[in-house]
N, C-alpha and C. Protein backbone atom coordinates (compact mmCIF):
# COMPACT_ATOMS: atom_id res chain seq x y z
N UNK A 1 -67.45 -78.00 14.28
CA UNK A 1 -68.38 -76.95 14.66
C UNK A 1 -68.92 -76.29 13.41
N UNK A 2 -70.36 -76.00 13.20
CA UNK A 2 -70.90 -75.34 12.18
C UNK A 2 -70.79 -73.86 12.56
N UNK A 3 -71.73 -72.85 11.28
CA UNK A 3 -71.77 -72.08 11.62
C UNK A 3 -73.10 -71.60 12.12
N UNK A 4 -73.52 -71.08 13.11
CA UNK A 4 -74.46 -70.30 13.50
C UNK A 4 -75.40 -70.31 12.90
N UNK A 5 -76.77 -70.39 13.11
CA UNK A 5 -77.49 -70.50 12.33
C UNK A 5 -78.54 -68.95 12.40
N UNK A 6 -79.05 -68.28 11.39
CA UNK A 6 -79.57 -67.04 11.74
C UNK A 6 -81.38 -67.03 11.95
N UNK A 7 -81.51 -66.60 13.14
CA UNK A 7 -82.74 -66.95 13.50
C UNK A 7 -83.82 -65.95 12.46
N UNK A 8 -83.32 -65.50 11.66
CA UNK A 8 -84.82 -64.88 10.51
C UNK A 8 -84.64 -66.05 9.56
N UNK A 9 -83.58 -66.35 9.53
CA UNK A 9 -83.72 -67.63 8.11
C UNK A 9 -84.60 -68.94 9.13
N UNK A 10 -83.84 -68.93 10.29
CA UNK A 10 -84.62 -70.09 10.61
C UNK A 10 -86.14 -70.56 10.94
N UNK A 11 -86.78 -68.99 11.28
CA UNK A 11 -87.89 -69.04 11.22
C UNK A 11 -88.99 -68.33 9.69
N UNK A 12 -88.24 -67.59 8.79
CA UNK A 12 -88.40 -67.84 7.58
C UNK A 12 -88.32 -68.14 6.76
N UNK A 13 -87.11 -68.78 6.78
CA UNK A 13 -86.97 -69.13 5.49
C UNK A 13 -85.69 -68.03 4.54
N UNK A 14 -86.29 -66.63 4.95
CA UNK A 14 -85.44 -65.22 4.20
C UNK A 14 -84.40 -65.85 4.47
N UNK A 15 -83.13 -64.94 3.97
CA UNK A 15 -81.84 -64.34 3.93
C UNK A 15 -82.19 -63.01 4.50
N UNK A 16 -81.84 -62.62 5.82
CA UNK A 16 -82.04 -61.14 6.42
C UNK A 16 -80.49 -60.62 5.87
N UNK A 17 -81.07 -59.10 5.86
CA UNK A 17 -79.43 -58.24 5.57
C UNK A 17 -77.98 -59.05 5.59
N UNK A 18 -77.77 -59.46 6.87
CA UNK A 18 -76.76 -59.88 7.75
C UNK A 18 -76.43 -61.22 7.42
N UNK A 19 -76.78 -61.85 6.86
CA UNK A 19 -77.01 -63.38 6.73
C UNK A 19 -75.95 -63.36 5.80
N UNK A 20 -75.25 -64.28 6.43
CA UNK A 20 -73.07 -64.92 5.68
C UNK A 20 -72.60 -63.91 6.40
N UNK A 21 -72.59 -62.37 7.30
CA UNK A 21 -71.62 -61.97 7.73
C UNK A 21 -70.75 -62.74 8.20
N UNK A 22 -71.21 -63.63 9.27
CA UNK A 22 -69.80 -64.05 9.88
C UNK A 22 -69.18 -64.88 9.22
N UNK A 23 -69.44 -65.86 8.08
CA UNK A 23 -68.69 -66.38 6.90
C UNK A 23 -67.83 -65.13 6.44
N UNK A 24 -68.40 -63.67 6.29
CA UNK A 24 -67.58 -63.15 5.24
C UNK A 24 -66.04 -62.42 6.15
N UNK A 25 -66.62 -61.85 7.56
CA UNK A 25 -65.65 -61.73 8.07
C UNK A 25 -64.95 -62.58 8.64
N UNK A 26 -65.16 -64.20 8.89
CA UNK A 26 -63.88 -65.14 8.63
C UNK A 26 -63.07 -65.22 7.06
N UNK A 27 -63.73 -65.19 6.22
CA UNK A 27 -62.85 -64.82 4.79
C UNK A 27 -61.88 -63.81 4.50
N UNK A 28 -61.93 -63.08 5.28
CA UNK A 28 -61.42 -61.77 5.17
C UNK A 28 -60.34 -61.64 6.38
N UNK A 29 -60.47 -62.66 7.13
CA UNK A 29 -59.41 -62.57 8.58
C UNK A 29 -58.38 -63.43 7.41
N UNK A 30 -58.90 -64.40 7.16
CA UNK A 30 -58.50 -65.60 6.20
C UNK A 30 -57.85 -65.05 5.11
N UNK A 31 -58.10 -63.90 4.45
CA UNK A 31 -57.65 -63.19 3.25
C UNK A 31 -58.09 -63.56 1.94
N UNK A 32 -59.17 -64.44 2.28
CA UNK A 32 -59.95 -64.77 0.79
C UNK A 32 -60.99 -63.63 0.43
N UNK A 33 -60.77 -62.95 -0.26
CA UNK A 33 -61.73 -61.18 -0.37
C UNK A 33 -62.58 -61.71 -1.32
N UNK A 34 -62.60 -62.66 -2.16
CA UNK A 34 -63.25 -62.92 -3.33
C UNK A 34 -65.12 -63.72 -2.49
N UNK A 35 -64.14 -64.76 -1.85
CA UNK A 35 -64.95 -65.20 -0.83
C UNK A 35 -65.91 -64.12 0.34
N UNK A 36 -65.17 -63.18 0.57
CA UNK A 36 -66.14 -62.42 1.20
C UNK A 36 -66.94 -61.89 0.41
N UNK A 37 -66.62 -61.15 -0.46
CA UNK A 37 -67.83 -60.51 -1.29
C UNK A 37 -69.07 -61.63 -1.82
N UNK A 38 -68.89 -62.48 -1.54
CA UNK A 38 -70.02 -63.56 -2.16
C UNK A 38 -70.56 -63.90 -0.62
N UNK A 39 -70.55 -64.26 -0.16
CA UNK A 39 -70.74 -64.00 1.28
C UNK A 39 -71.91 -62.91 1.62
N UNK A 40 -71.32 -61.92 1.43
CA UNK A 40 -72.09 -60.87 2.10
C UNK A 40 -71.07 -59.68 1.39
N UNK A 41 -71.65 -58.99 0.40
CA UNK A 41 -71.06 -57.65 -0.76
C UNK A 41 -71.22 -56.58 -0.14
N UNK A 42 -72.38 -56.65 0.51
CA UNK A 42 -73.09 -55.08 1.03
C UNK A 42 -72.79 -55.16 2.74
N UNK A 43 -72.53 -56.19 3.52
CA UNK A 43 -72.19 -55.88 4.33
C UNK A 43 -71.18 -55.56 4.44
N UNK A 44 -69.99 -55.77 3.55
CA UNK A 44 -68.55 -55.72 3.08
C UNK A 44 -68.65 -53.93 3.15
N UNK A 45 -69.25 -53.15 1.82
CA UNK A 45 -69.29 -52.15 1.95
C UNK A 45 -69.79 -51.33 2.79
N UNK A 46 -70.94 -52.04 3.72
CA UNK A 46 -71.14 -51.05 5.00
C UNK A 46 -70.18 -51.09 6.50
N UNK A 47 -69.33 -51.77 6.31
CA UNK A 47 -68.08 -52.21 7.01
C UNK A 47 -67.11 -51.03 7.34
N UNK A 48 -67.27 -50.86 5.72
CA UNK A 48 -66.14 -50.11 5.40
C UNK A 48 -66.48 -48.36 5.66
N UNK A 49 -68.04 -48.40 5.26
CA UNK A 49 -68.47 -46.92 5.25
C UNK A 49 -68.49 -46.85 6.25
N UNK A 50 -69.04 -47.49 7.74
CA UNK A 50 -69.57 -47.55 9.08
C UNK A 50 -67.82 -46.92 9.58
N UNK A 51 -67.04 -47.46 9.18
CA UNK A 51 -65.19 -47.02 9.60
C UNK A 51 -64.81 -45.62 9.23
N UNK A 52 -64.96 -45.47 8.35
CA UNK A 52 -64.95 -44.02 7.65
C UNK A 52 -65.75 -42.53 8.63
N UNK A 53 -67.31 -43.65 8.32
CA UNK A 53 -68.14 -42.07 9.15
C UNK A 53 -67.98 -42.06 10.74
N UNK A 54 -67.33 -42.91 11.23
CA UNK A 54 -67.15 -43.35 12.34
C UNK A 54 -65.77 -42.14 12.95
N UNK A 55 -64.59 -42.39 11.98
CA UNK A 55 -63.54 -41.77 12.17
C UNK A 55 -63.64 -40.23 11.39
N UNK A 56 -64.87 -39.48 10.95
CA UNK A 56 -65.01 -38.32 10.72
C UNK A 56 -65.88 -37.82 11.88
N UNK A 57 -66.22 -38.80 12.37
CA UNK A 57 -67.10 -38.24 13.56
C UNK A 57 -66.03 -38.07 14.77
N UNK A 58 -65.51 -38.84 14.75
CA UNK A 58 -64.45 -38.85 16.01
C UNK A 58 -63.71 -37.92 15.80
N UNK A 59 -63.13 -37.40 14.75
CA UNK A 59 -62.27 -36.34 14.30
C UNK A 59 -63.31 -35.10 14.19
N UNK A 60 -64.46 -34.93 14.03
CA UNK A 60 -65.36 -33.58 14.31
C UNK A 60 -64.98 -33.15 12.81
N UNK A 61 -65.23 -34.23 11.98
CA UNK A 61 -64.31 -33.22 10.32
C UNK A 61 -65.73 -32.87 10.18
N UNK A 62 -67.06 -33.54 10.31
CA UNK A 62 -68.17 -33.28 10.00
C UNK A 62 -68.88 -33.50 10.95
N UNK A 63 -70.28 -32.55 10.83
CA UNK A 63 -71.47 -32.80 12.22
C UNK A 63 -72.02 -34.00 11.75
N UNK A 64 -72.62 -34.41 12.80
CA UNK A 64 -73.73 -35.72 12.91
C UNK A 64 -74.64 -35.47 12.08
N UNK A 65 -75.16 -33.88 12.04
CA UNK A 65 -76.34 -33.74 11.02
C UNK A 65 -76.13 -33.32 9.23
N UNK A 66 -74.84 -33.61 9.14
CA UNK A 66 -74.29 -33.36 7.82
C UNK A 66 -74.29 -34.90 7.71
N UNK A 67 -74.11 -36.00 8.43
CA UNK A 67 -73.93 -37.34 8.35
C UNK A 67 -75.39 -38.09 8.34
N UNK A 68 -76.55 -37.34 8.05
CA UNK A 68 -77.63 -38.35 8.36
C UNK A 68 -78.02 -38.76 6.92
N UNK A 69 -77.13 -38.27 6.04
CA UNK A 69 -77.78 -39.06 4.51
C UNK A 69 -77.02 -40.13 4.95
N UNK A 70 -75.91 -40.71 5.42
CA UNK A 70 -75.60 -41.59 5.16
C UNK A 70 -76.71 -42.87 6.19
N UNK A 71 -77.27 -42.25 6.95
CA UNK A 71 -77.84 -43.54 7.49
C UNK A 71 -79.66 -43.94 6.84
N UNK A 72 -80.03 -42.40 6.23
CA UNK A 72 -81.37 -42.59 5.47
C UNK A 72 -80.36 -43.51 3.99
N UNK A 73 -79.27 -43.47 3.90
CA UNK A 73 -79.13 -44.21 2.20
C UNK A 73 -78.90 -46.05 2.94
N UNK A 74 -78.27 -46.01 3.96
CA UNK A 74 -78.10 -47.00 4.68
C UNK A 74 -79.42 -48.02 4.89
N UNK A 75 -80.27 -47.29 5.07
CA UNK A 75 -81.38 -48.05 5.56
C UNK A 75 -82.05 -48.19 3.81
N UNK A 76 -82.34 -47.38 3.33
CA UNK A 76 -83.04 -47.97 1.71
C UNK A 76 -81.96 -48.43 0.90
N UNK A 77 -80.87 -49.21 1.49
CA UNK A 77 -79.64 -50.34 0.75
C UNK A 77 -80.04 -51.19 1.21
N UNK A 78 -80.03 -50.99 2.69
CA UNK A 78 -80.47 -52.91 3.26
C UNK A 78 -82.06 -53.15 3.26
N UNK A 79 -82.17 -52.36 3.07
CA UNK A 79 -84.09 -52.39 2.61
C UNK A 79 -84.00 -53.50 1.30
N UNK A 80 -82.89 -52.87 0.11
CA UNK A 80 -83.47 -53.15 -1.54
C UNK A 80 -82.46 -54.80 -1.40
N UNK A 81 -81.76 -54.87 -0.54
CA UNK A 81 -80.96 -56.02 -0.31
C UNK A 81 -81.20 -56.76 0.33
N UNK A 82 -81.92 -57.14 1.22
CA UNK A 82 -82.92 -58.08 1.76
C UNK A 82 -84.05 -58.28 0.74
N UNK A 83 -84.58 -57.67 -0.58
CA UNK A 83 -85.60 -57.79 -1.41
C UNK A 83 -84.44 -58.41 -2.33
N UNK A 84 -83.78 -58.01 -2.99
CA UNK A 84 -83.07 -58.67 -3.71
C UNK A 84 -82.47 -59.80 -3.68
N UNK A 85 -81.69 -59.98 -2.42
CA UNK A 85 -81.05 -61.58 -2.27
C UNK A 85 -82.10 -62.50 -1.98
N UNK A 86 -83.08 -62.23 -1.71
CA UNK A 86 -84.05 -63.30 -1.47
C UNK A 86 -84.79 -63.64 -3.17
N UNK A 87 -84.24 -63.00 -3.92
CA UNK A 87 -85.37 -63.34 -5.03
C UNK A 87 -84.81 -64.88 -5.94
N UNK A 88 -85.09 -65.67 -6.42
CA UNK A 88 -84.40 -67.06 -6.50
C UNK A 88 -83.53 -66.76 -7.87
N UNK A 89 -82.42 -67.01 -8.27
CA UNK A 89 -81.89 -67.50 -9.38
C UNK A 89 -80.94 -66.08 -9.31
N UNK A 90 -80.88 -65.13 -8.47
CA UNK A 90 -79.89 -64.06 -8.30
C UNK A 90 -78.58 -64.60 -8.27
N UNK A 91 -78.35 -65.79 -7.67
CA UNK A 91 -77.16 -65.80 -6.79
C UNK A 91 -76.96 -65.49 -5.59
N UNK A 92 -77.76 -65.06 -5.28
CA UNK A 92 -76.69 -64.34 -4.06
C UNK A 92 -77.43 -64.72 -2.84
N UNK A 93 -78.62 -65.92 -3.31
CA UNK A 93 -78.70 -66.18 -1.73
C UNK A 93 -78.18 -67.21 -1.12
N UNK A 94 -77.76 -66.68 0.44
CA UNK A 94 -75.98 -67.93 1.09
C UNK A 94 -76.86 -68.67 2.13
C-alpha cells in the first residue's frame, strides 16, 4: 500500500502546507523524530502549538481573544511555507 496521494500536488504540481503530514506522523508513532521533521518541520511545530493553545483554552488560563495572535501568526507561517518549500533546491520539497 502507498501513501495517499495529495490532491493540490496532484493537480499542481505544489507541495501544499500539509503535504508529508501523514509520513511525518507515522515517523513519530514510529519514533523516528529526525524523519519527521524532514517530512513536514512546520507541521511538527503546529502540532505541538495547536496542543498547548488548545489546553489553555480548555483550562480558561487565557481568553480566545488574547489567543488570536496565535492564529493571525499561524496563517502568515503556512502562507511563507507553502512559498518556501515549493522553491527548487531548498530541500524541503517531499
Amino acid at each position: 500500500m502507498g501513501w495517499p496521494v495529495c490532491p493540490i500536488k496532484a493537480l499542481t504540481g505544489l507541495c501544499c502546507p500539509g503535504c508529508g503530514g501523514t509520513r511525518m506522523v507515522v515517523s513519530l508513532f514510529e519514533g523516528r523524530f529526525a524523519d519527521a521533521v524532514h517530512y513536514n518541520a512546520v507541521l511538527l511545530v503546529f502540532l505541538v502549538l495547536f496542543a498547548w493553545v488548545a489546553v489553555a483554552k480548555l483550562a480558561r488560563a487565557k481568553s480566545w481573544l488574547d489567543l488570536r495572535w496565535a492564529r493571525n501568526t499561524a496563517l502568515v507561517v503556512l502562507a511563507l511555507w507553502f512559498v518556501v518549500r515549493n522553491v527548487p533546491g531548498t530541500g524541503l520539497y517531499v
